[in-house]
C-alpha atoms as a PDB file:
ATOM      1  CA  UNK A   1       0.000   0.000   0.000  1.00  0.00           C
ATOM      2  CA  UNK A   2       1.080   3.483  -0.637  1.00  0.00           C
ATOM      3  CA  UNK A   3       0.961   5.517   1.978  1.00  0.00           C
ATOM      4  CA  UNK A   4      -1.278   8.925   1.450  1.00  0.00           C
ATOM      5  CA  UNK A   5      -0.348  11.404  -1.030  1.00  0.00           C
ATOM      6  CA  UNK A   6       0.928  14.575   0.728  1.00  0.00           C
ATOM      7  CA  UNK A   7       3.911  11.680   2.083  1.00  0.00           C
ATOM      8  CA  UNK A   8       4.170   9.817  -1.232  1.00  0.00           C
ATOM      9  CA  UNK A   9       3.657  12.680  -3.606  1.00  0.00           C
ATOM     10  CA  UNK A  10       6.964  14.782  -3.923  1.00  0.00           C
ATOM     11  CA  UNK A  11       7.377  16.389  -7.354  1.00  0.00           C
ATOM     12  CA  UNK A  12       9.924  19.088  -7.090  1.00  0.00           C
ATOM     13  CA  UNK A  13      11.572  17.917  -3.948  1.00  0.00           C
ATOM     14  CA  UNK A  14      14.785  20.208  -3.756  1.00  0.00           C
ATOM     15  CA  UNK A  15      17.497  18.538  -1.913  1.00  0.00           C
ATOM     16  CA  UNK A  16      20.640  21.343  -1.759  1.00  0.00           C
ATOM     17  CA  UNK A  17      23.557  20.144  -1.697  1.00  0.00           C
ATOM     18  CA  UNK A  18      25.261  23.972  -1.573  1.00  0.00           C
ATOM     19  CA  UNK A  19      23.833  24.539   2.174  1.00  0.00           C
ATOM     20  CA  UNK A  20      24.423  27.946   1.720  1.00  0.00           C
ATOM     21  CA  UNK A  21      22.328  28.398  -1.684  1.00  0.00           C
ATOM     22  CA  UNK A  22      19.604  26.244   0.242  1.00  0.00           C
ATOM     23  CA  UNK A  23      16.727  25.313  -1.597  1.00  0.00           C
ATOM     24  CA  UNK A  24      16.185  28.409  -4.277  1.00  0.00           C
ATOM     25  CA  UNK A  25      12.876  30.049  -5.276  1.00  0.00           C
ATOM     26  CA  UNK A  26      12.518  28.445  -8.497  1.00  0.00           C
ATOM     27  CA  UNK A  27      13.129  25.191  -7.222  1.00  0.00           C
ATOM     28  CA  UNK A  28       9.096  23.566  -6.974  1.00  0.00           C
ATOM     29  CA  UNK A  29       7.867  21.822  -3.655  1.00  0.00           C
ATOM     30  CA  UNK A  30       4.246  21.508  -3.698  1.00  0.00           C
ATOM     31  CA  UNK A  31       4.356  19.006  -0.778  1.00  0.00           C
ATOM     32  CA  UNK A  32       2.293  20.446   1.840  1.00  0.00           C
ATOM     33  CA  UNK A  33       3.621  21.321   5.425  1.00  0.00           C
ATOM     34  CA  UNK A  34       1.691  19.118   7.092  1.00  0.00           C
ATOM     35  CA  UNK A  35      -0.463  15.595   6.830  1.00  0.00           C
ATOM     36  CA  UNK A  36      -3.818  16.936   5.061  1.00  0.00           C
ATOM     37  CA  UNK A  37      -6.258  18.363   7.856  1.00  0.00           C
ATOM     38  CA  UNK A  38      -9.741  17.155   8.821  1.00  0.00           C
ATOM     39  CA  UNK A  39     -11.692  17.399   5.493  1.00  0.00           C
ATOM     40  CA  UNK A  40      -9.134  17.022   3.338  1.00  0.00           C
ATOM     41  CA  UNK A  41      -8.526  13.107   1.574  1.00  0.00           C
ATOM     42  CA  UNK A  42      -6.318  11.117   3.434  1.00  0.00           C
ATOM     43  CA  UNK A  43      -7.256   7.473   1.925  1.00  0.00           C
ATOM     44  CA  UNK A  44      -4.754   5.334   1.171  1.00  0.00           C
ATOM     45  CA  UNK A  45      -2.920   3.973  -2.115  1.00  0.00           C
ATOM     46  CA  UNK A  46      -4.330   6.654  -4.547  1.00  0.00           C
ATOM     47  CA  UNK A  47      -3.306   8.346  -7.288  1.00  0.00           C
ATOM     48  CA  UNK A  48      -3.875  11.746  -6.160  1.00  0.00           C
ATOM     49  CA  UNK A  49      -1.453  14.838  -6.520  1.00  0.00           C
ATOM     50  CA  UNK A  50      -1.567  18.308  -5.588  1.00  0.00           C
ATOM     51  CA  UNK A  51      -0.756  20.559  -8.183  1.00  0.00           C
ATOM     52  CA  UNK A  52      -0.739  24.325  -6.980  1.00  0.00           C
ATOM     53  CA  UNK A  53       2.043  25.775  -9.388  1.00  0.00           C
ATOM     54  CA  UNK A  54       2.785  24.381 -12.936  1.00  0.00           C
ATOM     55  CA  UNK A  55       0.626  26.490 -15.397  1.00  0.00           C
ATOM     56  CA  UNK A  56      -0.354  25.529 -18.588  1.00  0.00           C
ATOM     57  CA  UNK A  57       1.935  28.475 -19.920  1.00  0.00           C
ATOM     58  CA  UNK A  58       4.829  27.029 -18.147  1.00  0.00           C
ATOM     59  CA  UNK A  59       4.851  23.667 -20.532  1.00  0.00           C
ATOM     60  CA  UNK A  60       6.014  26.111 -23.295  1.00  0.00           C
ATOM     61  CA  UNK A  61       9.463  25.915 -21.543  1.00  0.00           C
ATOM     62  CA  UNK A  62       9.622  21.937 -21.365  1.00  0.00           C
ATOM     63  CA  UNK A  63      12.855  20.701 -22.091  1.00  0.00           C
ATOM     64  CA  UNK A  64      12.131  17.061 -21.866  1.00  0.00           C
ATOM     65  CA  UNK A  65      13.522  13.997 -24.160  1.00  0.00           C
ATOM     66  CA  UNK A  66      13.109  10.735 -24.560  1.00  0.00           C
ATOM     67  CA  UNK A  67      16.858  10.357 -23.647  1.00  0.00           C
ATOM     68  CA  UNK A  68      17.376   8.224 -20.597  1.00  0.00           C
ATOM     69  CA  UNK A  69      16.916   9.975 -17.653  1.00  0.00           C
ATOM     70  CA  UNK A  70      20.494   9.562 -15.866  1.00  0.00           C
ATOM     71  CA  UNK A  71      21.924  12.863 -13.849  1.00  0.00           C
ATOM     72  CA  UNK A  72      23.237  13.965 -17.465  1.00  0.00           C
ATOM     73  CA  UNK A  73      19.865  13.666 -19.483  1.00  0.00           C
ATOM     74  CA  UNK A  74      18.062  15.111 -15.986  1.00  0.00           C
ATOM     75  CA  UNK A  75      20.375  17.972 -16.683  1.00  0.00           C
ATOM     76  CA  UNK A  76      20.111  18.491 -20.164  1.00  0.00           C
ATOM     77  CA  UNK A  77      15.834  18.651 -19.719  1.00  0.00           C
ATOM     78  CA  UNK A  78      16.309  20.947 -16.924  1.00  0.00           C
ATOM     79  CA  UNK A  79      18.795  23.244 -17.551  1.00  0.00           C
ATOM     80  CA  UNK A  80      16.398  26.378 -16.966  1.00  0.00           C
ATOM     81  CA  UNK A  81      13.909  27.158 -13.894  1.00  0.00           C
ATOM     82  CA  UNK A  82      11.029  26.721 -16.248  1.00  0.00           C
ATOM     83  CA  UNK A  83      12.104  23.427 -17.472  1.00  0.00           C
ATOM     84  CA  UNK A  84      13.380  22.069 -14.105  1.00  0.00           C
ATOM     85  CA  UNK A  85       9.771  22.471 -13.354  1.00  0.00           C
ATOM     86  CA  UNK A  86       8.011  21.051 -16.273  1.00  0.00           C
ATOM     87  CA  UNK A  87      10.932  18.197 -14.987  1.00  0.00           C
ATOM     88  CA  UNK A  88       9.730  18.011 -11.868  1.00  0.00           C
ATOM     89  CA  UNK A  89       6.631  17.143 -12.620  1.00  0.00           C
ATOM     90  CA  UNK A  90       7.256  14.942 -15.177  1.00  0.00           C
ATOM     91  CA  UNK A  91       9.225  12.603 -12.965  1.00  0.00           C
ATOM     92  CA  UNK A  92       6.870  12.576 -10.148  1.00  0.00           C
ATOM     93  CA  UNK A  93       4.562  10.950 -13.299  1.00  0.00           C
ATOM     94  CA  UNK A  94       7.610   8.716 -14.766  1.00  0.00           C
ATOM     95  CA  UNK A  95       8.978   7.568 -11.489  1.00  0.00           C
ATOM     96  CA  UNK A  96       8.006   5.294  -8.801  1.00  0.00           C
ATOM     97  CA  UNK A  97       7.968   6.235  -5.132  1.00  0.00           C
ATOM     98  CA  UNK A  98      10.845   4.218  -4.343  1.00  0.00           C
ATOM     99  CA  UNK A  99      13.429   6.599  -7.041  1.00  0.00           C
ATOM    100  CA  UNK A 100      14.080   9.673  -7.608  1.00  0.00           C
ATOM    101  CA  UNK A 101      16.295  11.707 -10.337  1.00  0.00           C
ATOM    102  CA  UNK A 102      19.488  14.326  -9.272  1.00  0.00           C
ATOM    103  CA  UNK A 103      20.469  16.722 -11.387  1.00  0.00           C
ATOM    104  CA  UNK A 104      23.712  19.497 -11.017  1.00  0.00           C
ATOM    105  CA  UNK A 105      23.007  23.084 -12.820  1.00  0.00           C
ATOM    106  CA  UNK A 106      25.179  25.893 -12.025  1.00  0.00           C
ATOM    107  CA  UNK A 107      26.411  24.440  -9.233  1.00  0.00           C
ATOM    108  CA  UNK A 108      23.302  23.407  -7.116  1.00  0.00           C
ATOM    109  CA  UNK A 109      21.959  20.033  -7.094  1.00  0.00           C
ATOM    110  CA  UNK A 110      18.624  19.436  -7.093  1.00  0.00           C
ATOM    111  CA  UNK A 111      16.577  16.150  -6.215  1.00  0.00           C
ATOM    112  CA  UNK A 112      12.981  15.024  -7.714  1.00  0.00           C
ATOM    113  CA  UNK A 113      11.055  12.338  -5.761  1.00  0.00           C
ATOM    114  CA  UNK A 114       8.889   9.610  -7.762  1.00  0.00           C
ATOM    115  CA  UNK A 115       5.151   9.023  -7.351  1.00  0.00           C
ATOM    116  CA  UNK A 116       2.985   7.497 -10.042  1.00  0.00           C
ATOM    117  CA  UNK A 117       5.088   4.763 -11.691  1.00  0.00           C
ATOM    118  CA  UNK A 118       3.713   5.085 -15.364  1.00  0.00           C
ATOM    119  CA  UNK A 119       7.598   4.684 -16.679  1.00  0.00           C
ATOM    120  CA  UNK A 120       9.852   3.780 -14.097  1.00  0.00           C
ATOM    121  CA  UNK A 121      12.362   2.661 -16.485  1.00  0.00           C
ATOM    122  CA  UNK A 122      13.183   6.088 -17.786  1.00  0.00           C
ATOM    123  CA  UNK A 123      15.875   6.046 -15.548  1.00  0.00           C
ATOM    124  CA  UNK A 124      17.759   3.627 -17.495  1.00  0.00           C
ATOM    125  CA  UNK A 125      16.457   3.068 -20.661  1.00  0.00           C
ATOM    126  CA  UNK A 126      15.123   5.877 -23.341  1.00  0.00           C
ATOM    127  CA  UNK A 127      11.100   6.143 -23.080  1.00  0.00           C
ATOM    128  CA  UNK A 128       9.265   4.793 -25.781  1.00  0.00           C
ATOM    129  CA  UNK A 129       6.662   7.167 -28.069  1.00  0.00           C
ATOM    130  CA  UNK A 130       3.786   5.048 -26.054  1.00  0.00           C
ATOM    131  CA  UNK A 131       5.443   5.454 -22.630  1.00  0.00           C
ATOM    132  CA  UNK A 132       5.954   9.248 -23.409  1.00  0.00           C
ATOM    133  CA  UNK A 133       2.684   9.897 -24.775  1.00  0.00           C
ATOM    134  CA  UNK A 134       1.244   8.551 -20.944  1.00  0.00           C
ATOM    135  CA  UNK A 135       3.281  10.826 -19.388  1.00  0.00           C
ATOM    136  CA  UNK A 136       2.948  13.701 -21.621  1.00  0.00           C
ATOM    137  CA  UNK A 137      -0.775  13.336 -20.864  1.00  0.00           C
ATOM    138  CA  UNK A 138       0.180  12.791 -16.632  1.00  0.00           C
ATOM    139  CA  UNK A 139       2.185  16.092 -16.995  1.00  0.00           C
ATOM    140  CA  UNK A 140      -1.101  17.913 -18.415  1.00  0.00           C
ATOM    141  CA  UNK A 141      -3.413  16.664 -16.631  1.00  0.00           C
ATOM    142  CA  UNK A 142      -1.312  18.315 -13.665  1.00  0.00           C
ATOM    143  CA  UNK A 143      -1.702  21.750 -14.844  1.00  0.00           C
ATOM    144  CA  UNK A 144      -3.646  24.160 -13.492  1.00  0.00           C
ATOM    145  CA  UNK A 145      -3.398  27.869 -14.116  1.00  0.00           C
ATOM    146  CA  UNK A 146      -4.323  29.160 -10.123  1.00  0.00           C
ATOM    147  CA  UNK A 147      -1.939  28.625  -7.569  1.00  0.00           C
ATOM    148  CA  UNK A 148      -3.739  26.542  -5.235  1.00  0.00           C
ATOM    149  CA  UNK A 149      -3.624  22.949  -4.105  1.00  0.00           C
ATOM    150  CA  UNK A 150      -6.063  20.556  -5.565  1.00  0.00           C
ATOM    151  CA  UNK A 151      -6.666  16.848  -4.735  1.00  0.00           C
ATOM    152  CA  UNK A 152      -7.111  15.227  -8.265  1.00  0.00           C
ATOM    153  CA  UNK A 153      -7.332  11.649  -8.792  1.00  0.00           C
ATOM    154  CA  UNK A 154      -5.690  10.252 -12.351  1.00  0.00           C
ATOM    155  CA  UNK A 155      -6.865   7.532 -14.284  1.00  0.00           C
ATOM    156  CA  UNK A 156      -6.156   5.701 -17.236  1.00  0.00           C
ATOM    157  CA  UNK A 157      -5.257   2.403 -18.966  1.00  0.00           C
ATOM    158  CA  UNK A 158      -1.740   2.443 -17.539  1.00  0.00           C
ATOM    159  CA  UNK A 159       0.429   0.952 -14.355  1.00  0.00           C
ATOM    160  CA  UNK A 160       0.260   3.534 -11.698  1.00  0.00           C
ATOM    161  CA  UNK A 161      -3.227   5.770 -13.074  1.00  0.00           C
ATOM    162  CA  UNK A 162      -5.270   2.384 -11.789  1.00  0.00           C
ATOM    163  CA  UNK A 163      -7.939   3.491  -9.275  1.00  0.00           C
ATOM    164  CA  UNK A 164      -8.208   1.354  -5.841  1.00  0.00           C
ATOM    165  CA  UNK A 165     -11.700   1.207  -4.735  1.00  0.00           C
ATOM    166  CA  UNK A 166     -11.647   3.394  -1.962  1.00  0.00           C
ATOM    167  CA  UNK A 167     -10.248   5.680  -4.059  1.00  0.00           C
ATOM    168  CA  UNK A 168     -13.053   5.652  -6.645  1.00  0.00           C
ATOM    169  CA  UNK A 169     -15.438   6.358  -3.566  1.00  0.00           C
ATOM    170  CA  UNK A 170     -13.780   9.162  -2.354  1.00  0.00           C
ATOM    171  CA  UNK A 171     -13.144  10.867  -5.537  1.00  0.00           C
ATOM    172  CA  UNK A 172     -16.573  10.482  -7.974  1.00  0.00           C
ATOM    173  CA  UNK A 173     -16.303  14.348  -9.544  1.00  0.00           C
ATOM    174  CA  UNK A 174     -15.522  13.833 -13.237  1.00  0.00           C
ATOM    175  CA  UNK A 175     -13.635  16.624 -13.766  1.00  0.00           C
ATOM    176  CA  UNK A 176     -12.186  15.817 -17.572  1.00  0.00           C
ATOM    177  CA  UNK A 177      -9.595  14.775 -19.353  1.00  0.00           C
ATOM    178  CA  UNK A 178      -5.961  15.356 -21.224  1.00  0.00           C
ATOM    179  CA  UNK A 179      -3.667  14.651 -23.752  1.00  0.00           C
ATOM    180  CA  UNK A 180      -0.971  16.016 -25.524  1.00  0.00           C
ATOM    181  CA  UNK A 181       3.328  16.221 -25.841  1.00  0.00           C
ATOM    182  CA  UNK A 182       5.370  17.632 -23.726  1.00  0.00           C
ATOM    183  CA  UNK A 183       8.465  15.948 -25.237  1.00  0.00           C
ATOM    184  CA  UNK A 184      10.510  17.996 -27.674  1.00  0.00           C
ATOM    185  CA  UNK A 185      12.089  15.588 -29.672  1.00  0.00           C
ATOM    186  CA  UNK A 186       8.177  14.162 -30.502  1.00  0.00           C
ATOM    187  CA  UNK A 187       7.215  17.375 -31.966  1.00  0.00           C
ATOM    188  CA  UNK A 188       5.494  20.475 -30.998  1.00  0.00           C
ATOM    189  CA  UNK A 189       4.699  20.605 -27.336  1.00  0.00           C
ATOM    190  CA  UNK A 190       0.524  20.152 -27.296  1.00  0.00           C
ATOM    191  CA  UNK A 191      -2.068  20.061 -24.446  1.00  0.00           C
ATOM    192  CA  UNK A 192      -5.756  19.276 -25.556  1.00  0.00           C
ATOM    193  CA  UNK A 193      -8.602  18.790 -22.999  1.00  0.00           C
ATOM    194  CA  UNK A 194     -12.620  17.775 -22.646  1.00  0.00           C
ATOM    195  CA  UNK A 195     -14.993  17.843 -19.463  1.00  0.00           C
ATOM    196  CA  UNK A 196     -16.224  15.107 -18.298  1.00  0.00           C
ATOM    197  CA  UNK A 197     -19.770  14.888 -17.339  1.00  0.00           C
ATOM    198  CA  UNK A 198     -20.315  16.625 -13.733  1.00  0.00           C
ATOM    199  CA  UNK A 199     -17.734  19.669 -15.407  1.00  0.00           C
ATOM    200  CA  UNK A 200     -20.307  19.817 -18.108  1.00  0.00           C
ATOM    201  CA  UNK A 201     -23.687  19.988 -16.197  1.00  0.00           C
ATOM    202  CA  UNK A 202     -22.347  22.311 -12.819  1.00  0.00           C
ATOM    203  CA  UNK A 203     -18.576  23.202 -12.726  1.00  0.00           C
ATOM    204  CA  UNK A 204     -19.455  25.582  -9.718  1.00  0.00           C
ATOM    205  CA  UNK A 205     -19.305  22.860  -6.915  1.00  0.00           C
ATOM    206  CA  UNK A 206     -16.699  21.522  -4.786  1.00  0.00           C
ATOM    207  CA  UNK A 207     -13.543  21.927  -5.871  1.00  0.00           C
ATOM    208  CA  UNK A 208     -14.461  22.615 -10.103  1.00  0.00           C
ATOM    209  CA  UNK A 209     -13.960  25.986  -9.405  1.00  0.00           C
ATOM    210  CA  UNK A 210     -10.248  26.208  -9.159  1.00  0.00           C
ATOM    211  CA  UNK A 211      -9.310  23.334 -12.057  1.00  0.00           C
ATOM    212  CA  UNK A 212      -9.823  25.488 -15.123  1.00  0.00           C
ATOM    213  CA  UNK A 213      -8.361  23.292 -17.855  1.00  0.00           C
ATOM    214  CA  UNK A 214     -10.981  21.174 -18.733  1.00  0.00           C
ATOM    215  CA  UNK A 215     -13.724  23.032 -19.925  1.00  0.00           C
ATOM    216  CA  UNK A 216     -14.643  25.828 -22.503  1.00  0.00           C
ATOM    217  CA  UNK A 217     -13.501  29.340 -22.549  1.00  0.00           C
ATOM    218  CA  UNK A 218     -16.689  30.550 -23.122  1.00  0.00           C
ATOM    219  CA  UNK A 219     -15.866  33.224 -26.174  1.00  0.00           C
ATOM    220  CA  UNK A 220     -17.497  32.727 -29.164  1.00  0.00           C
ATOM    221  CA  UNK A 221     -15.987  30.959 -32.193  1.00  0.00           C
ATOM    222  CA  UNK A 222     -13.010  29.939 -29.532  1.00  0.00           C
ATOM    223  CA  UNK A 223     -11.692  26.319 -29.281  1.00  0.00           C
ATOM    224  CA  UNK A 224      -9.707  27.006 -25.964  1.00  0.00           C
ATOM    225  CA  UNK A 225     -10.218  26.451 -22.110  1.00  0.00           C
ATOM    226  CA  UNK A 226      -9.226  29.417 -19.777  1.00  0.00           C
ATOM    227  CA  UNK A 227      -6.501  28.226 -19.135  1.00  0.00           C
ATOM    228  CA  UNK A 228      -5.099  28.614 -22.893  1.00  0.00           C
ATOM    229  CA  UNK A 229      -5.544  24.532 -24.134  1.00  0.00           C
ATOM    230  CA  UNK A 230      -7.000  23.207 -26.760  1.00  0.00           C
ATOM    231  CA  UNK A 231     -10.164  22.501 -25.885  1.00  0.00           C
ATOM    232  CA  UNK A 232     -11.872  19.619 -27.311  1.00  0.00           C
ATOM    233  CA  UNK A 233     -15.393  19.436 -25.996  1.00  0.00           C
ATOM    234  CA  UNK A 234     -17.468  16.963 -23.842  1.00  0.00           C
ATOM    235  CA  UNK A 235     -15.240  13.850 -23.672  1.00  0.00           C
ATOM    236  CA  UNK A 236     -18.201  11.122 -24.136  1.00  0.00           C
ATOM    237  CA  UNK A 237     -18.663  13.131 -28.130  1.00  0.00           C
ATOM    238  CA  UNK A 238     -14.896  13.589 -28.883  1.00  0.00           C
ATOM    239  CA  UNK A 239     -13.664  10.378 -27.690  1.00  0.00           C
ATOM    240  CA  UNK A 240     -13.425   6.887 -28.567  1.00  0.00           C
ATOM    241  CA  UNK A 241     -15.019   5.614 -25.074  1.00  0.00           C
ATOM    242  CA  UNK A 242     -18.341   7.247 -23.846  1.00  0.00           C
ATOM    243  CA  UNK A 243     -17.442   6.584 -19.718  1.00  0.00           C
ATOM    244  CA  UNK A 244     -14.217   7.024 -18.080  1.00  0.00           C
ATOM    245  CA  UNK A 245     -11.459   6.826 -17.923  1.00  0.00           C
ATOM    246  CA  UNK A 246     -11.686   7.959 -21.600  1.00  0.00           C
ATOM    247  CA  UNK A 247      -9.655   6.757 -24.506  1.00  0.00           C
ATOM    248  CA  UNK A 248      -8.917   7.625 -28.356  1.00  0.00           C
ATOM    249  CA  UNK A 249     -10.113  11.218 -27.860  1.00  0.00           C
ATOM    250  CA  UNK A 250      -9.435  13.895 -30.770  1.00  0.00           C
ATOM    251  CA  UNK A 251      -9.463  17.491 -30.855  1.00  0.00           C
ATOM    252  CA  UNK A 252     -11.593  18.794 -33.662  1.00  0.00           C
ATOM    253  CA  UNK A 253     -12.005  15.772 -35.652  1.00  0.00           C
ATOM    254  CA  UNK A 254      -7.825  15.135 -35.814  1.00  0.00           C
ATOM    255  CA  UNK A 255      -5.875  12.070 -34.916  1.00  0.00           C
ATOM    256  CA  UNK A 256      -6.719  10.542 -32.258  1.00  0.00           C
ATOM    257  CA  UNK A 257      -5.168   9.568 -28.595  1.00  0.00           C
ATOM    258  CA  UNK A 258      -5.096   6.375 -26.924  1.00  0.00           C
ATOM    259  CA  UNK A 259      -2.824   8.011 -24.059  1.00  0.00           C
ATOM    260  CA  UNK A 260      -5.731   9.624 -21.801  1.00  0.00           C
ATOM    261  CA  UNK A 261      -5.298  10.546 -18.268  1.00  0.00           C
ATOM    262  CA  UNK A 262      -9.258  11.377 -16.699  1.00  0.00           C
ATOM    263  CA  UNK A 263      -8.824  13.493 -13.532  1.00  0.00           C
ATOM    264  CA  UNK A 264     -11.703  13.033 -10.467  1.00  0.00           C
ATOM    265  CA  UNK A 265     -12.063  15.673  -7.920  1.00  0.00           C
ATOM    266  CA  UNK A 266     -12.962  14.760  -4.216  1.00  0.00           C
ATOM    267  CA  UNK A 267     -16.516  14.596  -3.396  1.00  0.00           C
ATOM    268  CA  UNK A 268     -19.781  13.157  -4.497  1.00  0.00           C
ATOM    269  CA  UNK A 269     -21.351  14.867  -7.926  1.00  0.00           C
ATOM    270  CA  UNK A 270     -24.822  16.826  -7.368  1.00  0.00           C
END
């Protein structure tokens, strides 16, 4: 069992090894301070993450390859702030919670943490266009253009996005889903979304709110969510699979995706 996911879940852990540069701004630790407090989820072996800082915008700066993820390739795909993030991330989707990935840039090390398991064998072998694609889609599905912690739960057709029970009773919001690239050497770094079917009857309740990726900007003639992807629609029209988790979904009639991460939100739907 994994234990719950403010432990577990550690994208962006910054271990400095300069003690006096300590742990800089741009390094990303969305771990909160503290176990989560009364209300909050605290069930067990989920595949939950709180995501209060990686912005749609900020996947413009990825870096990432398929190269093997060693300390050289880790600092090769995060040689700026923006990409260390996008980095983070993406190994706390890649990774398992037993590894994590160091990396040296101008002189500091820094230290990302494992959590989802979708590739773990990044670390010494070059991802496939499959195994990227999953966590291309992991990556976006993370994104969220407020700064505030949200409990999501990811799902999909893939080791580590597999929903315990208790988890699918605790988290019944369908939110949406995503897809896209975030890998440079696969081509021009993409994020699509659709909402799933509480999003697209009341996205005013429990924690809808503050996700803004998966649903329509709302100006006419636009094919974008507010927070700037490419919006697809209602995921039960633009996808292959009518219930989630959702599979082969296009954006405007285009190719579509087998590599679909659905996101729940905490609570029971209205």
């Amino acid at each position: 069992m994994r234990k719950p996911g403010w432990v577990m879940r550690k994208p962006g852990w910054c271990v400095p090894v300069l003690l006096m540069a300590g742990c800089t701004a741009e390094s990303l630790d969305p771990r909160p301070a503290s176990p989560p407090a009364e209300g909050e989820p605290t069930t067990a072996d989920v595949a939950r993450l709180e995501d209060p800082m990686l912005t749609p915008a900020e996947l413009t700066s990825s870096a990432l390859t398929t190269a093997v993820l060693d300390a050289t390739g880790a600092a090769a795909m995060g040689a700026s702030a923006e990409a260390r993030d996008v980095l983070a991330y993406a190994v706390g989707c890649a990774l398992d919670t037993t590894q994590e990935i160091s990396l040296t840039v101008g002189g500091i090390t820094y230290t990302y943490g494992g959590g989802l398991g979708i590739a773990p064998e990044w670390t010494t072998s070059a991802l496939s266009a499959t195994k990227a694609a999953w966590v291309s889609a992991c990556v976006v599905a993370r994104s969220n253009q407020l700064s505030r912690l949200i409990w999501i739960s990811m799902r999909g057709n893939q080791t580590g996005l597999r929903a315990a029970a208790d988890e699918r009773t605790d988290f019944q919001i369908e939110e949406g889903a995503f897809w896209g690239n975030a890998f440079v050497d696969l081509g021009p770094i993409a994020a699509y979304s659709c909402d799933g079917v509480d999003q697209s009857v009341d996205d005013s309740y429990a924690d809808l709110p503050f996700r803004q990726c998966a649903q329509w900007d709302g100006v006419s003639g636009s094919n974008r969510s507010p927070c700037g992807m490419s919006f697809a629609g209602q995921c039960r029209n633009v996808c292959g699979t009518t219930t989630a988790p959702y599979a082969g979904c296009s954006f405007l009639g285009g190719a579509t995706s087998s590599t679909v991460v659905t996101t729940f939100l905490a609570g029971m739907p209205q």
